[in-house]
Structures are given as structure tokens and as C-alpha cells.
PDB file of N, CA and C in Angstrom:
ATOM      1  N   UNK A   1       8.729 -34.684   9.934  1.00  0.00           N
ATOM      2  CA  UNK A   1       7.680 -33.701   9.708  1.00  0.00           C
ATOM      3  C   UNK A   1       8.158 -32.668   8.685  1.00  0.00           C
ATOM      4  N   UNK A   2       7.249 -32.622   7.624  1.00  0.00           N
ATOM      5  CA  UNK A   2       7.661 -31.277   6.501  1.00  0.00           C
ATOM      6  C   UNK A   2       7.387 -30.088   6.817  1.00  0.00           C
ATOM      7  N   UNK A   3       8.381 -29.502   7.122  1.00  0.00           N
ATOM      8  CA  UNK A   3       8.069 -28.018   6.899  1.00  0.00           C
ATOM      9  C   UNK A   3       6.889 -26.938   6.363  1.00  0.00           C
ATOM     10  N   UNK A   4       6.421 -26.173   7.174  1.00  0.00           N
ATOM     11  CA  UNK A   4       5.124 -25.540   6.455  1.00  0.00           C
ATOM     12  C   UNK A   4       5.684 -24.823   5.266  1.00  0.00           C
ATOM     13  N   UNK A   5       4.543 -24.733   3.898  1.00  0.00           N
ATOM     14  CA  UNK A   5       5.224 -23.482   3.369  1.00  0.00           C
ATOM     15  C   UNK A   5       4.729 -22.751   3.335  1.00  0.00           C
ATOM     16  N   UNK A   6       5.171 -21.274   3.156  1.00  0.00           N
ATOM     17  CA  UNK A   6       4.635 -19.736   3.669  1.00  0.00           C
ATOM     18  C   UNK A   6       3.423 -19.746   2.264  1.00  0.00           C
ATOM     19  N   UNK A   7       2.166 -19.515   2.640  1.00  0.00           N
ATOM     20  CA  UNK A   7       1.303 -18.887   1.760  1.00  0.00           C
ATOM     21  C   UNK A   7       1.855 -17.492   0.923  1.00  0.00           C
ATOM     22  N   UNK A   8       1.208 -17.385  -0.202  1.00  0.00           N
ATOM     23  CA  UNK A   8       1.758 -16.326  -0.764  1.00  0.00           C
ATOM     24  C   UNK A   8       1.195 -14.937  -0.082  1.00  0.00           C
ATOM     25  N   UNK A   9       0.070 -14.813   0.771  1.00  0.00           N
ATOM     26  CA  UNK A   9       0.112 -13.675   1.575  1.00  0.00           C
ATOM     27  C   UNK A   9       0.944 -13.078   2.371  1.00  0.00           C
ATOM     28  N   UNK A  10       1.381 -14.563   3.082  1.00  0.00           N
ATOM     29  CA  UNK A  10       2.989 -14.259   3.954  1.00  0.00           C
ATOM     30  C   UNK A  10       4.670 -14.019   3.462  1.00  0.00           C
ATOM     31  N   UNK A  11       4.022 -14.507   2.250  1.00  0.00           N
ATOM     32  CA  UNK A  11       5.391 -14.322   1.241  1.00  0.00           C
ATOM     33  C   UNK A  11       5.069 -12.526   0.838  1.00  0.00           C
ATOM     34  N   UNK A  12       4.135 -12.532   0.491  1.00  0.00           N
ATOM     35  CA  UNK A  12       4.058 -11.080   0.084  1.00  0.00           C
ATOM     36  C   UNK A  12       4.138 -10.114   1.124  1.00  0.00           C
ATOM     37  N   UNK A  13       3.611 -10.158   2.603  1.00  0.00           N
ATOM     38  CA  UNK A  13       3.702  -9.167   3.523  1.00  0.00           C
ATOM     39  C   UNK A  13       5.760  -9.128   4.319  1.00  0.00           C
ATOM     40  N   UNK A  14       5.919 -10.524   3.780  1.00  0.00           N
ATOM     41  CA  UNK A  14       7.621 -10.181   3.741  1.00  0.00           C
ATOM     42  C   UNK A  14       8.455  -9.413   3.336  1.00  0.00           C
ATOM     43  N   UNK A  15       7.886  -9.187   1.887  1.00  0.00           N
ATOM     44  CA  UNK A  15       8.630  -8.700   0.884  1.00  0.00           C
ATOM     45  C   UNK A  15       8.335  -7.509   1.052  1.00  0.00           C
ATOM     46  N   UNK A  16       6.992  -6.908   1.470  1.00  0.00           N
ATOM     47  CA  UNK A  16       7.095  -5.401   1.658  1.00  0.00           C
ATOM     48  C   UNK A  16       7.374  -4.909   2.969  1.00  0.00           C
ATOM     49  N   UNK A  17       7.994  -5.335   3.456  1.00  0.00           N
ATOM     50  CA  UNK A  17       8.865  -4.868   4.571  1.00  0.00           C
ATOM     51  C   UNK A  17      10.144  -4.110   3.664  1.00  0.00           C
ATOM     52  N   UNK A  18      10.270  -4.509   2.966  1.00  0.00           N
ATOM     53  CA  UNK A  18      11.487  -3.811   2.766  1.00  0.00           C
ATOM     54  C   UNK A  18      10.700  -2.592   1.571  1.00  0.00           C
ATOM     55  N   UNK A  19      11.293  -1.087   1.619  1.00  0.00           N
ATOM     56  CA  UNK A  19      10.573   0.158   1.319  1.00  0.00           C
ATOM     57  C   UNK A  19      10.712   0.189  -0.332  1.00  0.00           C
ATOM     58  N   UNK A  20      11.615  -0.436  -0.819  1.00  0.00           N
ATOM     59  CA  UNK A  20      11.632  -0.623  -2.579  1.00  0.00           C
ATOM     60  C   UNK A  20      10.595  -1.283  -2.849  1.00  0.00           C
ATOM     61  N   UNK A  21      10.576  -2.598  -2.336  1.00  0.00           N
ATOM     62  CA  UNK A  21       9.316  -3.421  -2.847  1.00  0.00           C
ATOM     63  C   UNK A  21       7.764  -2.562  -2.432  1.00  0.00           C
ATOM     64  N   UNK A  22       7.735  -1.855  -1.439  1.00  0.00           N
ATOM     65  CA  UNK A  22       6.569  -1.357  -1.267  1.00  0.00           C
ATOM     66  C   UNK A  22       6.446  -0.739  -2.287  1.00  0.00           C
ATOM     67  N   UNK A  23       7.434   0.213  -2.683  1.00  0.00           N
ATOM     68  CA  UNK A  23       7.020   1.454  -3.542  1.00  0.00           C
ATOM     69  C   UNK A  23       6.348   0.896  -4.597  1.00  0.00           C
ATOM     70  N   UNK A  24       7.332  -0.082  -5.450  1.00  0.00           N
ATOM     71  CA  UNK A  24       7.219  -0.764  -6.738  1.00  0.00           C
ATOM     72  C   UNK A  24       5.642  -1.965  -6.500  1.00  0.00           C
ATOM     73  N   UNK A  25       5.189  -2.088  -5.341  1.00  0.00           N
ATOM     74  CA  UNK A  25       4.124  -2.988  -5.162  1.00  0.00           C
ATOM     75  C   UNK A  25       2.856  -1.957  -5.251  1.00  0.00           C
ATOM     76  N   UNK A  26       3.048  -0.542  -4.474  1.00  0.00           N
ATOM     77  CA  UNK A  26       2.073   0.450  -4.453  1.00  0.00           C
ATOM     78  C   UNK A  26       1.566   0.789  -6.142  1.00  0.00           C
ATOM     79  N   UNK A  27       3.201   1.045  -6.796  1.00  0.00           N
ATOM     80  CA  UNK A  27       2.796   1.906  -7.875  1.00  0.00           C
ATOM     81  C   UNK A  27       1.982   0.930  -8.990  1.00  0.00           C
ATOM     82  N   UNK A  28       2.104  -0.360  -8.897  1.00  0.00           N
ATOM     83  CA  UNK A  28       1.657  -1.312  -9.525  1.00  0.00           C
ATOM     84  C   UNK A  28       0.480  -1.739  -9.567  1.00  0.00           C
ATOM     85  N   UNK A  29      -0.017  -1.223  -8.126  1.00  0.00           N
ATOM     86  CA  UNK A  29      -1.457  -1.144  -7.687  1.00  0.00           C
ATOM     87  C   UNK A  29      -1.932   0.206  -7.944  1.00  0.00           C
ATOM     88  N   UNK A  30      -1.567   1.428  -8.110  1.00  0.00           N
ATOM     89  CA  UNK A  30      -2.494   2.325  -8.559  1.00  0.00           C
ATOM     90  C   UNK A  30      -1.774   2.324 -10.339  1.00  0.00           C
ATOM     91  N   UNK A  31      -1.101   1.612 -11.316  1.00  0.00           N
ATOM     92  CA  UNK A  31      -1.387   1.719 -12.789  1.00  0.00           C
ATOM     93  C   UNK A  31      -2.390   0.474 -13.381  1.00  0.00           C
ATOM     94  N   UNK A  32      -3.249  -0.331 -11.751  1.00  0.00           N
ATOM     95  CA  UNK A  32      -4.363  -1.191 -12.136  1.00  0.00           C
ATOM     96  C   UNK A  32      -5.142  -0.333 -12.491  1.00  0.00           C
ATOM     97  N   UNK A  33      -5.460   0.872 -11.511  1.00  0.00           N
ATOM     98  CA  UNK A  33      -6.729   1.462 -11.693  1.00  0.00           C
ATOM     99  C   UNK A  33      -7.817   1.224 -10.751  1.00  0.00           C
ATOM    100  N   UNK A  34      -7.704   0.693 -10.451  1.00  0.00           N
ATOM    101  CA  UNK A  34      -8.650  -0.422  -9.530  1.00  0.00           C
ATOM    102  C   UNK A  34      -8.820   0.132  -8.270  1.00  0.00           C
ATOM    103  N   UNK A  35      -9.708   1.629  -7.469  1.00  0.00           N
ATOM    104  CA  UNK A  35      -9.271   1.835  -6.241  1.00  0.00           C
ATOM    105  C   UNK A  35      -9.468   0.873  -5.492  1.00  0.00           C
ATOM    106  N   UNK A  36     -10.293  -0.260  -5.270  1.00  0.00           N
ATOM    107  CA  UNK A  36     -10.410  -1.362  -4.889  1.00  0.00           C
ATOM    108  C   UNK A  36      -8.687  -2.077  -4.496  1.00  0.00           C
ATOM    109  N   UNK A  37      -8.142  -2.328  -5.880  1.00  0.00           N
ATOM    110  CA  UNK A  37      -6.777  -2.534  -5.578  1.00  0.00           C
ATOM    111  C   UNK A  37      -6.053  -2.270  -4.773  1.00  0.00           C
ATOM    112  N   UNK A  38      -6.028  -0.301  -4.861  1.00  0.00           N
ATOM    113  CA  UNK A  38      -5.284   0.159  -4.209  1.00  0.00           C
ATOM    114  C   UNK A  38      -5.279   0.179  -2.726  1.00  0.00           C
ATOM    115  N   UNK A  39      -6.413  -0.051  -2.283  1.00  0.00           N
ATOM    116  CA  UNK A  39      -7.080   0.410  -1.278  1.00  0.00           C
ATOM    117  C   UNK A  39      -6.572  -1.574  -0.381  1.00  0.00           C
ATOM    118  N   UNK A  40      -6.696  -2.188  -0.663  1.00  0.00           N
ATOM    119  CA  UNK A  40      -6.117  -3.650  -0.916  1.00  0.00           C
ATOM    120  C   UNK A  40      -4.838  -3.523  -0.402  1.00  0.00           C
ATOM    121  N   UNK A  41      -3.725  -2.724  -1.599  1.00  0.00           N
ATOM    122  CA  UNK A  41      -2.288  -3.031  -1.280  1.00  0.00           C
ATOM    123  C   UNK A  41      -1.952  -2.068  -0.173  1.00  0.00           C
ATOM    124  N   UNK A  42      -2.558  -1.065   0.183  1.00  0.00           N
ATOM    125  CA  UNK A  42      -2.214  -0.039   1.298  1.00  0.00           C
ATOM    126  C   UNK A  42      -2.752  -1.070   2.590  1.00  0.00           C
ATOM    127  N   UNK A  43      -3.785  -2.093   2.620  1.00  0.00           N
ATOM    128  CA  UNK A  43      -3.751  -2.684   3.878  1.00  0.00           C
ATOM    129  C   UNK A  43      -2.429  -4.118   4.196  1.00  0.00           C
ATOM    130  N   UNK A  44      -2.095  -4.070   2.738  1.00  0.00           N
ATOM    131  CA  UNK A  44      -1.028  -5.241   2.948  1.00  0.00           C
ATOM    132  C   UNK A  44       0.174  -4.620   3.614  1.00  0.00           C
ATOM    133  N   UNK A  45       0.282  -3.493   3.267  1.00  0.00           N
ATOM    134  CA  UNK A  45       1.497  -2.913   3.361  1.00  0.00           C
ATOM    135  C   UNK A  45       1.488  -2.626   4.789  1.00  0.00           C
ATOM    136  N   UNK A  46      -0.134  -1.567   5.320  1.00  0.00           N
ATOM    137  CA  UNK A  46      -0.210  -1.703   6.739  1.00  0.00           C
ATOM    138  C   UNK A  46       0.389  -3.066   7.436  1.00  0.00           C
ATOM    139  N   UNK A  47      -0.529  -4.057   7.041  1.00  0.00           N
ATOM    140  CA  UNK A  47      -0.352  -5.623   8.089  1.00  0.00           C
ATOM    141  C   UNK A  47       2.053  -5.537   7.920  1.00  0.00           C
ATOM    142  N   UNK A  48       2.166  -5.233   6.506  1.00  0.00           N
ATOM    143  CA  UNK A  48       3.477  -5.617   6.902  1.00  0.00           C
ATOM    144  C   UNK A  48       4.640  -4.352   7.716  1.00  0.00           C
ATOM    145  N   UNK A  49       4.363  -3.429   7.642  1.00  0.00           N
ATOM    146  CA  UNK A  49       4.958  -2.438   8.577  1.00  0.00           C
ATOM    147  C   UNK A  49       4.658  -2.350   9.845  1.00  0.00           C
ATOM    148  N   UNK A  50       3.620  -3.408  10.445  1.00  0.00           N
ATOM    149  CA  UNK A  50       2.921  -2.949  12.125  1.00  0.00           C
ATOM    150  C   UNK A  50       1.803  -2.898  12.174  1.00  0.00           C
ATOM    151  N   UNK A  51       0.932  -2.942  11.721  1.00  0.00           N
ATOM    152  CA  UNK A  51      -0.261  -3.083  11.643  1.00  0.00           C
ATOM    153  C   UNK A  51      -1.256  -1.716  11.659  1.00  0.00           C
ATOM    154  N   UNK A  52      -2.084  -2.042  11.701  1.00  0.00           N
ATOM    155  CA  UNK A  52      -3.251  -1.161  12.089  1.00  0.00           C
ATOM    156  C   UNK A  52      -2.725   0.294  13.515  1.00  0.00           C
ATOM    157  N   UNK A  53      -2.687  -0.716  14.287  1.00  0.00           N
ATOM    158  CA  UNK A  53      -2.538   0.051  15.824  1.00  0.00           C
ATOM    159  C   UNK A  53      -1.048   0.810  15.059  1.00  0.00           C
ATOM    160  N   UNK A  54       0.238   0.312  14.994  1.00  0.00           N
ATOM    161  CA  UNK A  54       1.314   1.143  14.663  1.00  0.00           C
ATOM    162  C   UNK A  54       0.881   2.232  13.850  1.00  0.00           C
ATOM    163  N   UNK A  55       0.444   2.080  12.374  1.00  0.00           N
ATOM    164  CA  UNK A  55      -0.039   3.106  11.598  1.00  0.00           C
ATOM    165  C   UNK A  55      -0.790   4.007  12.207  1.00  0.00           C
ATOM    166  N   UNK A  56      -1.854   4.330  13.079  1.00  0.00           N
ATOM    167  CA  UNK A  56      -3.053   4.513  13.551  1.00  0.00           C
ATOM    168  C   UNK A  56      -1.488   5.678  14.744  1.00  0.00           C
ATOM    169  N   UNK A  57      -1.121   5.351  14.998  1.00  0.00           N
ATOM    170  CA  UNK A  57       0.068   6.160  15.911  1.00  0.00           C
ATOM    171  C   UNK A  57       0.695   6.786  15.232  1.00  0.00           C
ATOM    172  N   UNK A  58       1.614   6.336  14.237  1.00  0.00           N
ATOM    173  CA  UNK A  58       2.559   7.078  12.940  1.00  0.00           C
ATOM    174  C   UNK A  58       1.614   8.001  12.491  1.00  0.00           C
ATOM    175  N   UNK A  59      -0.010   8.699  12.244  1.00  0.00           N
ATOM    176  CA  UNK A  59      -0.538   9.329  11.637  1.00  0.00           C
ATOM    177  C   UNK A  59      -1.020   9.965  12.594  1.00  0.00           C
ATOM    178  N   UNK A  60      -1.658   9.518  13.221  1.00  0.00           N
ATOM    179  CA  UNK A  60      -1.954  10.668  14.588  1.00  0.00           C
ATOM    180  C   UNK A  60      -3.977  10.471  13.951  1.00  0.00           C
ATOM    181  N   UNK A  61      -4.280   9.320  13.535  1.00  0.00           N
ATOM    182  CA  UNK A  61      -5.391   9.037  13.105  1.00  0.00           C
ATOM    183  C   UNK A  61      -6.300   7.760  13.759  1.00  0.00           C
ATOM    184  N   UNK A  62      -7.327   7.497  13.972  1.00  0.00           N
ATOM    185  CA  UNK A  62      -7.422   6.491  14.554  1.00  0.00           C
ATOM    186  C   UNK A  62      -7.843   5.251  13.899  1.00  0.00           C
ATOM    187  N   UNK A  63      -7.767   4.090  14.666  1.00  0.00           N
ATOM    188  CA  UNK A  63      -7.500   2.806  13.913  1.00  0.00           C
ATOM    189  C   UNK A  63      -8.833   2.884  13.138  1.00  0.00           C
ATOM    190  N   UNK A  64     -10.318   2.936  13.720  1.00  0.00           N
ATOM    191  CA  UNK A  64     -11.477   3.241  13.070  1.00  0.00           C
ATOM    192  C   UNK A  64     -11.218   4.177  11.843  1.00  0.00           C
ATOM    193  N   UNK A  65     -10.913   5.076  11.582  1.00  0.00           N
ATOM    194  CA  UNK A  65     -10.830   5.923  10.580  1.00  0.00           C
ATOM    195  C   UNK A  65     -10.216   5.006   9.315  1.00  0.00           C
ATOM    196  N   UNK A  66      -8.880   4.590   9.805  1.00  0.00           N
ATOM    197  CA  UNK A  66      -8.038   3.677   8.955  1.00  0.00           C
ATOM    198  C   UNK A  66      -9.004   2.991   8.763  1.00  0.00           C
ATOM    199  N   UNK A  67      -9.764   1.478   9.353  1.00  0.00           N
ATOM    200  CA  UNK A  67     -10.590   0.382   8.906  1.00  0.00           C
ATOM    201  C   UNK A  67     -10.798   1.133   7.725  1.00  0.00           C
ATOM    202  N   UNK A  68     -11.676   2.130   7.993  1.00  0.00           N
ATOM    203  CA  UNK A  68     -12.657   2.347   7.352  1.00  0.00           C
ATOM    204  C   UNK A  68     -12.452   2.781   6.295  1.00  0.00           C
ATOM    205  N   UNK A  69     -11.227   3.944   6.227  1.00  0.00           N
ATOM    206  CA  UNK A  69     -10.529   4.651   4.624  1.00  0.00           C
ATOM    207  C   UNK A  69     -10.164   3.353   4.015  1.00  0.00           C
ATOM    208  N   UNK A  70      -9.536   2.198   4.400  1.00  0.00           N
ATOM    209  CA  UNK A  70      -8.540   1.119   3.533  1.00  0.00           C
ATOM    210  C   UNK A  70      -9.631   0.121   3.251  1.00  0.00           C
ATOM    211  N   UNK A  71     -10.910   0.114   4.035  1.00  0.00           N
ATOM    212  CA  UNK A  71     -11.748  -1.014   3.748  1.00  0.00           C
ATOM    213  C   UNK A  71     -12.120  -0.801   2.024  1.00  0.00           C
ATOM    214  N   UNK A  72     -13.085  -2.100   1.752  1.00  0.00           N
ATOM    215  CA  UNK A  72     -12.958  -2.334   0.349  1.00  0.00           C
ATOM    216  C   UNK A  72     -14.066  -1.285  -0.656  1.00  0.00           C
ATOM    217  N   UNK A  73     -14.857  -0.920   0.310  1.00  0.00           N
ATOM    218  CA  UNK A  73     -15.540   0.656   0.095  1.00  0.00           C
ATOM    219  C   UNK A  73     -14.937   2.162   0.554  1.00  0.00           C
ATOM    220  N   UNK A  74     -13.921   2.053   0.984  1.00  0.00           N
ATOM    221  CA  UNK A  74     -12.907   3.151   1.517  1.00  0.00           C
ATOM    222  C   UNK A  74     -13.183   4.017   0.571  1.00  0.00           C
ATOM    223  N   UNK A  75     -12.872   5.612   0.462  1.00  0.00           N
ATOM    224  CA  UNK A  75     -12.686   6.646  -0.483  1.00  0.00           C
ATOM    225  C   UNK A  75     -11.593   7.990   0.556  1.00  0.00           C
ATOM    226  N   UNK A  76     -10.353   7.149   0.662  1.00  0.00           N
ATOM    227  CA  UNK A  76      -9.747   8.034   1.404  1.00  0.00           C
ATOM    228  C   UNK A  76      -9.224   9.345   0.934  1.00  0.00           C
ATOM    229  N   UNK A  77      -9.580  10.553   1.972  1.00  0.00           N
ATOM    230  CA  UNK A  77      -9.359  12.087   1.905  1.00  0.00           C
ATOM    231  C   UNK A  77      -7.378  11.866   0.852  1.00  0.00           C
ATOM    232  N   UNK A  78      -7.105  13.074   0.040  1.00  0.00           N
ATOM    233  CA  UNK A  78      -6.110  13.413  -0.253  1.00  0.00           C
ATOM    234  C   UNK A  78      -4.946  13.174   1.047  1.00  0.00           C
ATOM    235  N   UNK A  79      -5.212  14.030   1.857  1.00  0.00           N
ATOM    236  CA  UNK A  79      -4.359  14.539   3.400  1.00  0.00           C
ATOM    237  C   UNK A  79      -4.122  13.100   3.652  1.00  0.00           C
ATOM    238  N   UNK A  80      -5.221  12.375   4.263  1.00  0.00           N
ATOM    239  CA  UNK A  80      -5.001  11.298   4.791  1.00  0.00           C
ATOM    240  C   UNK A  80      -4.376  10.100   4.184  1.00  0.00           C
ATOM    241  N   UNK A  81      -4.391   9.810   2.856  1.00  0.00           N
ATOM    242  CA  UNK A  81      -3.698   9.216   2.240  1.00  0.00           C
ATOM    243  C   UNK A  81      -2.136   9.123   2.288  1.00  0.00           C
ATOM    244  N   UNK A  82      -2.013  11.262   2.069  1.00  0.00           N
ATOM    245  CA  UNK A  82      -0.625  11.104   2.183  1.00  0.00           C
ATOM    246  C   UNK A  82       0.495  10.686   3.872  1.00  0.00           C
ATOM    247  N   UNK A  83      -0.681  10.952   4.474  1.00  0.00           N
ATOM    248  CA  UNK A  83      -0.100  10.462   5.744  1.00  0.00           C
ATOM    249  C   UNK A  83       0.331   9.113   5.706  1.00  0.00           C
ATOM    250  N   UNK A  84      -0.948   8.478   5.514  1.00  0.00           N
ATOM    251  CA  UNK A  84      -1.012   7.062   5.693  1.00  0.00           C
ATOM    252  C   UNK A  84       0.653   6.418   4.588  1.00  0.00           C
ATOM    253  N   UNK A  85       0.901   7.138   3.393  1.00  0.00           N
ATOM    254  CA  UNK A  85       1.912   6.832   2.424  1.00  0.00           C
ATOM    255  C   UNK A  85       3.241   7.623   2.963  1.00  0.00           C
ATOM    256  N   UNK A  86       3.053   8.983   3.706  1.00  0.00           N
ATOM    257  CA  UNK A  86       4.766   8.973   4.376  1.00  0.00           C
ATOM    258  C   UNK A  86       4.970   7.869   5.675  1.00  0.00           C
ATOM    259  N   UNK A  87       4.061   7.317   6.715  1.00  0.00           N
ATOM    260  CA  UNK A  87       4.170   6.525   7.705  1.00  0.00           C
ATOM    261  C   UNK A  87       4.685   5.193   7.217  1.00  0.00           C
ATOM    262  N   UNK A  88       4.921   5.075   5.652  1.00  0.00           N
ATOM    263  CA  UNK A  88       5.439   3.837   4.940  1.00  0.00           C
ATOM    264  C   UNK A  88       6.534   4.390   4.499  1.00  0.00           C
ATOM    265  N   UNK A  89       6.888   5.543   4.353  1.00  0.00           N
ATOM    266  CA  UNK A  89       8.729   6.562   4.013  1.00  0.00           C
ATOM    267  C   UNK A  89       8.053   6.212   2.739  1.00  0.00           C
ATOM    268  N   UNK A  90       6.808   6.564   2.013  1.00  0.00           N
ATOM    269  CA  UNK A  90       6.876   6.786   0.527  1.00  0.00           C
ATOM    270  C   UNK A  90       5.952   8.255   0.605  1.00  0.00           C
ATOM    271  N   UNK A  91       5.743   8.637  -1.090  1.00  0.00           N
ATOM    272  CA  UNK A  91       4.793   9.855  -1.090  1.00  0.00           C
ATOM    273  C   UNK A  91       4.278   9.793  -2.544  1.00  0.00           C
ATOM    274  N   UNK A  92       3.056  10.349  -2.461  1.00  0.00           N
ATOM    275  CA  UNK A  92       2.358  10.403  -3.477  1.00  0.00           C
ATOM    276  C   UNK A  92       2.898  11.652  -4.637  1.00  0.00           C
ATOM    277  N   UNK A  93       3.375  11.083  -5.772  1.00  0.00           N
ATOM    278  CA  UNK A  93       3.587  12.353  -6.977  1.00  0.00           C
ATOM    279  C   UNK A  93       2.535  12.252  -7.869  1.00  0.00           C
ATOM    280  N   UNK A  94       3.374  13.140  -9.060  1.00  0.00           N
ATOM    281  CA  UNK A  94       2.564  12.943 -10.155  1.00  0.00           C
ATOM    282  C   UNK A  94       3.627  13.300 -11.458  1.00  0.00           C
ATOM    283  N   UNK A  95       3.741  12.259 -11.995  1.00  0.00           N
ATOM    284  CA  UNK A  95       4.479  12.000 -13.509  1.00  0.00           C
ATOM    285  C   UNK A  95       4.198  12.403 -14.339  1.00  0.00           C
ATOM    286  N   UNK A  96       4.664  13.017 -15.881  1.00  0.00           N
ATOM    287  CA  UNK A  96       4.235  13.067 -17.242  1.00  0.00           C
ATOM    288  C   UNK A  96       4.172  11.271 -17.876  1.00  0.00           C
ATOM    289  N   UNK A  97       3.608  11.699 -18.375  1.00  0.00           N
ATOM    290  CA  UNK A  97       3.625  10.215 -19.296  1.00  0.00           C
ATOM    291  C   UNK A  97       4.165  10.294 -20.034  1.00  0.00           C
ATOM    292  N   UNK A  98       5.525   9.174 -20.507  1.00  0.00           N
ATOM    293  CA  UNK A  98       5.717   8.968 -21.795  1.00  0.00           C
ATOM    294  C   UNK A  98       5.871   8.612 -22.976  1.00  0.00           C
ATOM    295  N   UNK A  99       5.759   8.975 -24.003  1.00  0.00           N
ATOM    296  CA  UNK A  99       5.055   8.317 -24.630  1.00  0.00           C
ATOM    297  C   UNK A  99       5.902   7.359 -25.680  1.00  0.00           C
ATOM    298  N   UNK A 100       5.214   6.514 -26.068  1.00  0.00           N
ATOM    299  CA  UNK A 100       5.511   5.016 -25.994  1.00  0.00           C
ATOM    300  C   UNK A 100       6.636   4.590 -27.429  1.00  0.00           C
ATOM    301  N   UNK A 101       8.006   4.418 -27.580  1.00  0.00           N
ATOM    302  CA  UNK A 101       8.274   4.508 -28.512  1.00  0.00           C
ATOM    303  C   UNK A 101       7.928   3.673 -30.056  1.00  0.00           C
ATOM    304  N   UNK A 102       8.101   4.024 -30.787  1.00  0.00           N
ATOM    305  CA  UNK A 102       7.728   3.852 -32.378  1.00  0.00           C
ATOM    306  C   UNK A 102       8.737   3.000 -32.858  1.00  0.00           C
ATOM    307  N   UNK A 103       8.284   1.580 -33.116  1.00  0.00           N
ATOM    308  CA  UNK A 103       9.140   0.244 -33.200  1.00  0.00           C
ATOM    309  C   UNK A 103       8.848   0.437 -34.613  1.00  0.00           C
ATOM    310  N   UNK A 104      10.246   0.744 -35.518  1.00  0.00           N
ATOM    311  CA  UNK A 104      10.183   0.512 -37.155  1.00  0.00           C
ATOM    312  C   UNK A 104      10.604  -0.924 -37.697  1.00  0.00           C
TER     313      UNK A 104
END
């Protein structure tokens, strides 16, 4: 019998278990643009840290609220975001841009 192989959903909710790959998976999802995206990789990240119910405890928010901020029409509050992003040991900044160097 062959071995199953892991779908790339399960490959991906692996990999963000560990808090580098989240960061670098988050920030990749908000320079799409796409709140759709973002709103996407914050539930992957949920499913891979504990789910719903764990998060929903780590924030002191309830699982309904979550559905509903991360669903694919979500427009989650500032506050709640950042909760939802320290309960993953990350946090929301804000960068200068820079700018792009001049190839002679």
C-alpha cells in the first residue's frame, strides 16, 4: 500500500506552525493586497496554531466573532486584528518603503 501524500493545504498548515514561516506567509499575504487574501491566510494560520476554539480563548473573543471577522466578507476592527496577530506571537507595524535601486 502507497503512502498518502499530504495535500498542499496540509503541507502548508505544517509549515506555519512554526512562527518565521507565519510571519513571512502573513506579510506575503498583506503585499497581495487582496483583503480577501489576507483574511484567507489569518484562517490558515488559525487552523494551524489550534484552531478556532484555541484562538477564540487566546483573545478573550468569541469563536462567532472570529467566523465572522476571518470569513471571506470579514472587515476586521484594528484592536481585534491585533489580538487575533499577538495570539500567533506576531504584530502588526508599519514600514517606510524603499525605494527601489537604480540598475546602470
Amino acid at each position: 500500500m502507497k503512502p498518502r501524500l499530504k495535500s498542499y493545504h496540509e503541507y502548508l498548515i505544517e509549515k506555519l506552525r512554526d512562527p518565521g514561516e507565519r510571519e513571512a506567509y502573513l506579510n506575503a499575504a498583506l503585499e497581495d493586497g487582496d483583503p480577501k487574501t489576507l483574511l484567507k491566510a489569518l484562517r490558515n494560520v488559525a487552523e494551524a496554531t489550534g484552531g478556532m476554539r484555541k484562538l477564540a480563548s487566546k483573545t478573550n473573543l468569541s469563536r462567532e466573532s472570529l467566523y465572522r471577522m476571518l470569513s471571506e466578507r470579514g472587515n476586521p476592527e484594528l484592536r481585534s486584528l491585533g489580538r487575533v496577530l499577538s495570539s500567533f506571537g506576531l504584530s502588526l507595524r508599519v514600514a517606510a518603503h524603499r525605494p527601489a535601486a537604480h540598475a546602470h
